[in-house]
Protein backbone atom coordinates (compact mmCIF):
# COMPACT_ATOMS: atom_id res chain seq x y z
CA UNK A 1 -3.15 4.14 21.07
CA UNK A 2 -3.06 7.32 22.66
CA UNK A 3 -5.84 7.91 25.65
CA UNK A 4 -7.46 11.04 25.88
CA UNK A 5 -9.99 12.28 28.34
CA UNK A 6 -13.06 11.89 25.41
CA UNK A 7 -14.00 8.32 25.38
CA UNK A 8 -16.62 9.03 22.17
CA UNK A 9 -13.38 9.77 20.60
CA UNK A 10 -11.72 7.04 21.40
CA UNK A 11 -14.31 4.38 20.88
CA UNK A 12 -14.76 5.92 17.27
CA UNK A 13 -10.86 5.62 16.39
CA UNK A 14 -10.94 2.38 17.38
CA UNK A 15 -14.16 0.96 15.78
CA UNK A 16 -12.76 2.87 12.65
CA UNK A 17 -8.44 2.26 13.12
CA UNK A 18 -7.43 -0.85 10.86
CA UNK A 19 -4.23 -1.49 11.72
CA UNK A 20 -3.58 -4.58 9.81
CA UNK A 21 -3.52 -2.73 6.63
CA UNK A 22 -2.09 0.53 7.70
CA UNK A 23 -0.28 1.56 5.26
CA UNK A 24 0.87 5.19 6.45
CA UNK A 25 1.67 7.18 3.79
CA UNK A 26 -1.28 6.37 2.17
CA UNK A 27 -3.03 7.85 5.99
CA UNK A 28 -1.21 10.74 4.88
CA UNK A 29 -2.38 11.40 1.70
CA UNK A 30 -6.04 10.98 2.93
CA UNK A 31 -5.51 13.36 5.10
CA UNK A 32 -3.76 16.16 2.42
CA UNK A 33 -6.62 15.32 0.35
CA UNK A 34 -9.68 15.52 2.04
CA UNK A 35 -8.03 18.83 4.34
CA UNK A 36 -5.00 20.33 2.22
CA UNK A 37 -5.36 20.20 -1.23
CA UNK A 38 -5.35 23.84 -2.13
CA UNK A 39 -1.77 25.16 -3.65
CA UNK A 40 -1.70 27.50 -0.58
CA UNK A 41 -2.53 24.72 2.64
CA UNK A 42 -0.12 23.21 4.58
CA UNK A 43 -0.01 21.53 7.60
CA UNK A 44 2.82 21.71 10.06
CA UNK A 45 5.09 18.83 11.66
CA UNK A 46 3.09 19.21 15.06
CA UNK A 47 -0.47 19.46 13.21
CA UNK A 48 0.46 15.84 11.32
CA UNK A 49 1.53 14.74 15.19
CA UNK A 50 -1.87 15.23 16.84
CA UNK A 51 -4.01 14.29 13.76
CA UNK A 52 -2.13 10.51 13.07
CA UNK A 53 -0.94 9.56 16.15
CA UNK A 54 -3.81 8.58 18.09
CA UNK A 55 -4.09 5.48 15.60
CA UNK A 56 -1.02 4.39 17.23
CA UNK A 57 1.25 5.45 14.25
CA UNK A 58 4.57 6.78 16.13
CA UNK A 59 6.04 10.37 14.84
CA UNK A 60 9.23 7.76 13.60
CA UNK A 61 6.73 5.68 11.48
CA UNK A 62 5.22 8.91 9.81
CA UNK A 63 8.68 10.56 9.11
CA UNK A 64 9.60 7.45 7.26
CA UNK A 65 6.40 8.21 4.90
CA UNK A 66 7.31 11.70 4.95
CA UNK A 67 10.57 10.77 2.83
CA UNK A 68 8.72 8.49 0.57
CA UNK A 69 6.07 10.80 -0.04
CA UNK A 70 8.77 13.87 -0.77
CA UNK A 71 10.76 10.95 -3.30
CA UNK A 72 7.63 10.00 -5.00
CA UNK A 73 6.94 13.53 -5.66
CA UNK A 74 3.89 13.86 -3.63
CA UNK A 75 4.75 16.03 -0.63
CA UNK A 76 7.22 18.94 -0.48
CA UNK A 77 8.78 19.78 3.40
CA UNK A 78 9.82 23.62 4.58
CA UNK A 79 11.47 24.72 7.19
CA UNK A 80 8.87 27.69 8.84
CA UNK A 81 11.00 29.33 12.11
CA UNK A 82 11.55 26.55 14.21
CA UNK A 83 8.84 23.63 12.73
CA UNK A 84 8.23 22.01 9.55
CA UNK A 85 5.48 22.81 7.05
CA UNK A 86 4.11 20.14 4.65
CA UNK A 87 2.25 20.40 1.65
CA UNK A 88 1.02 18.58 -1.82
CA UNK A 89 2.90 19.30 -4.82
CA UNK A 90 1.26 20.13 -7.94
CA UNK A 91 1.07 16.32 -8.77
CA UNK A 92 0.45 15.69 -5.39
CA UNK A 93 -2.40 18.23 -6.06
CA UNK A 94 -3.64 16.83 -9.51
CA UNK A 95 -3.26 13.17 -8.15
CA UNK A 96 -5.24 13.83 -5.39
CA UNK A 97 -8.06 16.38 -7.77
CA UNK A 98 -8.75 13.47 -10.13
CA UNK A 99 -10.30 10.96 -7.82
CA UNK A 100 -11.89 13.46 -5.51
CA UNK A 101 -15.25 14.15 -7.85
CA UNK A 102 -15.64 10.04 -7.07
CA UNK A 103 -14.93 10.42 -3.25
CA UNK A 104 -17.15 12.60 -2.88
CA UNK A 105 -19.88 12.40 -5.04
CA UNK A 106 -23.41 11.68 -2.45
CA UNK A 107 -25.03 10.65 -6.04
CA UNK A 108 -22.96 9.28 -8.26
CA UNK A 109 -24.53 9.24 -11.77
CA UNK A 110 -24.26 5.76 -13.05
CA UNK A 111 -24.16 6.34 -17.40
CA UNK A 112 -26.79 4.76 -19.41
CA UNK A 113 -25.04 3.32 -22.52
CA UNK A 114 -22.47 0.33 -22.14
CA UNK A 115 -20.63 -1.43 -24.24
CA UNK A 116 -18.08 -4.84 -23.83
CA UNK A 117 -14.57 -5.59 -25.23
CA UNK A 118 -13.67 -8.93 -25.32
CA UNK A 119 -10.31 -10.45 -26.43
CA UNK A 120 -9.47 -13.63 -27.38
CA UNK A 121 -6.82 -15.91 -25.58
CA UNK A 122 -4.56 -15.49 -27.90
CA UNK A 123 -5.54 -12.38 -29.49
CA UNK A 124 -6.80 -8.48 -28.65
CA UNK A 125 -5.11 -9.27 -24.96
CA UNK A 126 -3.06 -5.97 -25.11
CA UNK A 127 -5.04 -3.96 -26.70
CA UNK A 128 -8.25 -4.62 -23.61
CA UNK A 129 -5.15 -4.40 -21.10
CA UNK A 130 -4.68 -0.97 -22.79
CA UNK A 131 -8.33 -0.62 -22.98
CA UNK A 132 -8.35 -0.99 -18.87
CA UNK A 133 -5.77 1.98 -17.74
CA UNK A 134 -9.08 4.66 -19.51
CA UNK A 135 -11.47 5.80 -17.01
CA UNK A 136 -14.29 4.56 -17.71
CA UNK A 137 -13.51 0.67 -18.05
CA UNK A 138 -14.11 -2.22 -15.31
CA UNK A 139 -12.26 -5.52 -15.87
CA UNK A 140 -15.29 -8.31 -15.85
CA UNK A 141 -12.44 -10.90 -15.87
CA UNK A 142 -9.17 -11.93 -17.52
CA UNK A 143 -10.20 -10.91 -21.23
CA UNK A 144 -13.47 -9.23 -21.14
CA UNK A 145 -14.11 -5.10 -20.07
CA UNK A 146 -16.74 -3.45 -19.31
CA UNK A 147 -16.98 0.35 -20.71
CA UNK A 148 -19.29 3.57 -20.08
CA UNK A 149 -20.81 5.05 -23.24
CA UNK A 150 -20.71 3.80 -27.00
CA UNK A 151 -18.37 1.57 -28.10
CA UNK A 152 -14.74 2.69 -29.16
CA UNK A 153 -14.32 3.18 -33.11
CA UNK A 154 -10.92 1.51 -33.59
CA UNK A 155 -10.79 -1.88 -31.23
CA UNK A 156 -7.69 -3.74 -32.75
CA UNK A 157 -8.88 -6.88 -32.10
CA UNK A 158 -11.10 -7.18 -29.86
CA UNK A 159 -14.91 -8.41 -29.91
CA UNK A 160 -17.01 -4.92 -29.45
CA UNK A 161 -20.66 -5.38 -28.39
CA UNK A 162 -22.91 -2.31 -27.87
CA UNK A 163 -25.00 -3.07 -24.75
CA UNK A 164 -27.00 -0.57 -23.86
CA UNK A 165 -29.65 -2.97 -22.02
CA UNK A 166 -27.74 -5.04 -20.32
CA UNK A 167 -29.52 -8.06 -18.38
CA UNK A 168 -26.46 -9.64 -15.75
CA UNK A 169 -25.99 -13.02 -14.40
CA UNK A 170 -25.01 -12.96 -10.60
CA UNK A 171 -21.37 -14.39 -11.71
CA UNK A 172 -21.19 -11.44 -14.00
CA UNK A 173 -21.90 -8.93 -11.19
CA UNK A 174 -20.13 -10.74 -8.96
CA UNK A 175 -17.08 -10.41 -11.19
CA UNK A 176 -17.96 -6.65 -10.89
CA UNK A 177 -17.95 -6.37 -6.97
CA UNK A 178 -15.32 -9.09 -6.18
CA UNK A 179 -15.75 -10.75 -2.65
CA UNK A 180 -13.04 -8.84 -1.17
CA UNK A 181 -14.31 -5.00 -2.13
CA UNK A 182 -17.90 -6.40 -0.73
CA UNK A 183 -16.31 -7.72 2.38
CA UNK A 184 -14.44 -4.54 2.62
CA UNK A 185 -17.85 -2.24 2.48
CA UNK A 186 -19.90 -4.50 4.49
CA UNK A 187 -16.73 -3.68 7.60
CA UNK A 188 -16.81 -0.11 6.97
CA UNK A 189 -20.54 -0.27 7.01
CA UNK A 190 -20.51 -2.08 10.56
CA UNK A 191 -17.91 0.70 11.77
CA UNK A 192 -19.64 3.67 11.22
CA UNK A 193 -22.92 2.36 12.20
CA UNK A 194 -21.26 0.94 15.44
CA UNK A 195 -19.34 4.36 16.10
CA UNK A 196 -21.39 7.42 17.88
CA UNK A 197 -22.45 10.96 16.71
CA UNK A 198 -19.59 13.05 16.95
CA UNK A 199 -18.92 14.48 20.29
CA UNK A 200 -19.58 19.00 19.85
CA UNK A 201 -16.28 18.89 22.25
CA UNK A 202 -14.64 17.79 19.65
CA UNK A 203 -11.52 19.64 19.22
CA UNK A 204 -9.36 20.79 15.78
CA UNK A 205 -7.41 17.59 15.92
CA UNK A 206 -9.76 15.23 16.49
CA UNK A 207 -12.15 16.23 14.20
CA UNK A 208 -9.26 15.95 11.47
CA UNK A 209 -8.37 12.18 13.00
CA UNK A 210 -11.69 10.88 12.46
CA UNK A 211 -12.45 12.80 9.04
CA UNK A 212 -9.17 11.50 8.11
CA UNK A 213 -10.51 7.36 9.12
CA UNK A 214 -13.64 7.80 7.61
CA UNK A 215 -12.35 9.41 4.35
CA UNK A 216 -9.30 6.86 4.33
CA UNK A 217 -11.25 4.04 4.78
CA UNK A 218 -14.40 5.24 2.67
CA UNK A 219 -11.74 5.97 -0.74
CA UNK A 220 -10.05 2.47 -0.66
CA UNK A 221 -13.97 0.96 -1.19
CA UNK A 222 -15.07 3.97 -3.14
CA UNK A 223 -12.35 4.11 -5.72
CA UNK A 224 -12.46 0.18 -6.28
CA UNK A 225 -16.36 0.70 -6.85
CA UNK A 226 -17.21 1.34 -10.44
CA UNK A 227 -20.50 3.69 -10.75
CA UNK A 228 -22.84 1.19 -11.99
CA UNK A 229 -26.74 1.12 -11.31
CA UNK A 230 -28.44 -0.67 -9.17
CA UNK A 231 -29.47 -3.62 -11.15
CA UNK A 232 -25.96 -4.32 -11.84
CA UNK A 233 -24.89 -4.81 -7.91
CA UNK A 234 -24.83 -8.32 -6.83
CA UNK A 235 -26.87 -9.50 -3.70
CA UNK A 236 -25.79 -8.18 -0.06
CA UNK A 237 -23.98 -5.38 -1.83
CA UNK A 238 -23.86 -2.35 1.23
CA UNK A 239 -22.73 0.06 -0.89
CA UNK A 240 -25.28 3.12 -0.77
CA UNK A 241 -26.17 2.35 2.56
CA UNK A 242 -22.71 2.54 3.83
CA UNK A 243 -22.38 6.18 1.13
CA UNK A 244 -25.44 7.54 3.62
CA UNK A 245 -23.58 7.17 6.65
CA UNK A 246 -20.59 8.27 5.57
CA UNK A 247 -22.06 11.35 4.70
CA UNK A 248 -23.82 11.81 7.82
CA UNK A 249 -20.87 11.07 9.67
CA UNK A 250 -18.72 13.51 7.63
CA UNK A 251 -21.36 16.39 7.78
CA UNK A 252 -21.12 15.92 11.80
CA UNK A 253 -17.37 16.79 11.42
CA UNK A 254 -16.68 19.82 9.16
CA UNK A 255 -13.01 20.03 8.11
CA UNK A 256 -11.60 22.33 10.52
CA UNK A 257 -9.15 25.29 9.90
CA UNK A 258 -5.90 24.62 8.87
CA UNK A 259 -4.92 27.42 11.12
CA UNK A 260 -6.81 25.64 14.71
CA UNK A 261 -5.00 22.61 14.22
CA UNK A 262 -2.35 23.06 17.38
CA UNK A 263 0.90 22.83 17.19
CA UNK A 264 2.44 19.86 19.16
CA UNK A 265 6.65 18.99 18.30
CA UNK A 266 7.93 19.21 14.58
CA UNK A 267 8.16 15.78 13.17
């Protein structure tokens, strides 16, 4: 970890930092997408340096996800004098567009109409496995879905219920919020709580680090987290109270300008 002379800072990368499932290139794409997702951003070499770094990623470790990002089609690299210049392609871009709407959203509108596709064992199993990669559908368990709005017209079958007033068992909402997403809200929950107010010394870069935490780790619960109501959560579930401080957290720390990030040596 690097040590800087702002101990707020530090305290609040390491409350937030989880290293054991750092995956970086993923980092990286948090980062692109909460800061750089215009066709026109980029940030440089030195910029990516300063920001990702003081999780104790070394510039070696986030060349290597550099390349995979540019051979997945993600990220595109230019030269710009003497640095490098990074920035999302256009499916980079649209990747990175689509689940944005649910990073972001402070109220998430959970819809009022369900409906459930169920499959036998030996029957309707490909067509709910189909049924799964919509938006829009939440796997209950091995051959039962969960979907938003009316039921589909043409289920090739598969069991279709309407179920528009829906009264859950806890093993049905626990099926919903599996142990390990709950687990994984209740620890982001106990970071940012634990973590102080931003610092207003704050500088470009470390604003973008701990934007770049709280998104990262806020999307991997978030995108996992179907919009349901509230009736449907199971007990203990953290969610909207961990949503609030998020927010509060992120409003503390506007994104900064592209532009005041400082340079530091290209990666």
């Amino acid at each position: 970890m690097i040590h800087t002379d702002n101990p707020c800072f530090e305290t609040s990368v390491n409350l937030l930092n989880d290293p054991q499932n750092q995956r970086v290139w993923s980092i990286i794409i948090s980062l692109f997408g909460d800061m750089a997702q215009q066709p026109k951003d980029q940030i440089s070499g030195g910029a990516l340096t300063r920001v990702i770094t003081p999780l104790g990623i070394k510039p070696e470790a986030i060349r290597v996800a550099l390349h995979r990002l540019r051979k997945d089609g993600w990220i595109e690299s230019v030269r710009s004098g003497r640095a490098s210049v990074h920035y999302l392609t256009e499916f980079g871009r649209t990747q990175c567009a689509a689940v944005t709407p649910r990073i972001y959203a402070r109220e998430p509108g959970a819809p009022q109409s369900w409906h459930l596709l169920i499959a036998a064992e030996t029957c309707g199993q490909a067509a709910l496995d189909e049924a799964l990669l919509l938006p829009g559908y939440i796997a209950v368990n091995r051959t039962t879905a969960l979907g938003f709005g009316p039921k589909p017209g043409k289920t090739q079958d598969l069991l279709a219920l309407d179920a528009d007033n829906l009264t859950l068992p806890n093993w049905f909402k626990t099926q919903l919020f599996p142990a390990d997403l709950s687990n994984s809200c209740a620890a982001l929950l106990k970071a940012v709580n634990a973590i102080p107010d931003p610092a207003p010394d704050l500088n470009s870069a470390q604003v973008a680090t701990l934007r770049t935490l709280i998104v990262h780790r806020w999307r991997r619960v978030v995108l996992r987290h179907p919009d349901l109501p509230a009736s449907f959560h199971p007990a203990g579930w953290v969610g909207e109270a961990c949503q609030r401080r998020v927010f509060s957290l992120l409003d503390q720390l506007p994104r900064p300008v592209l532009a005041d990030l400082c340079e530091t040596p290209e990666i």
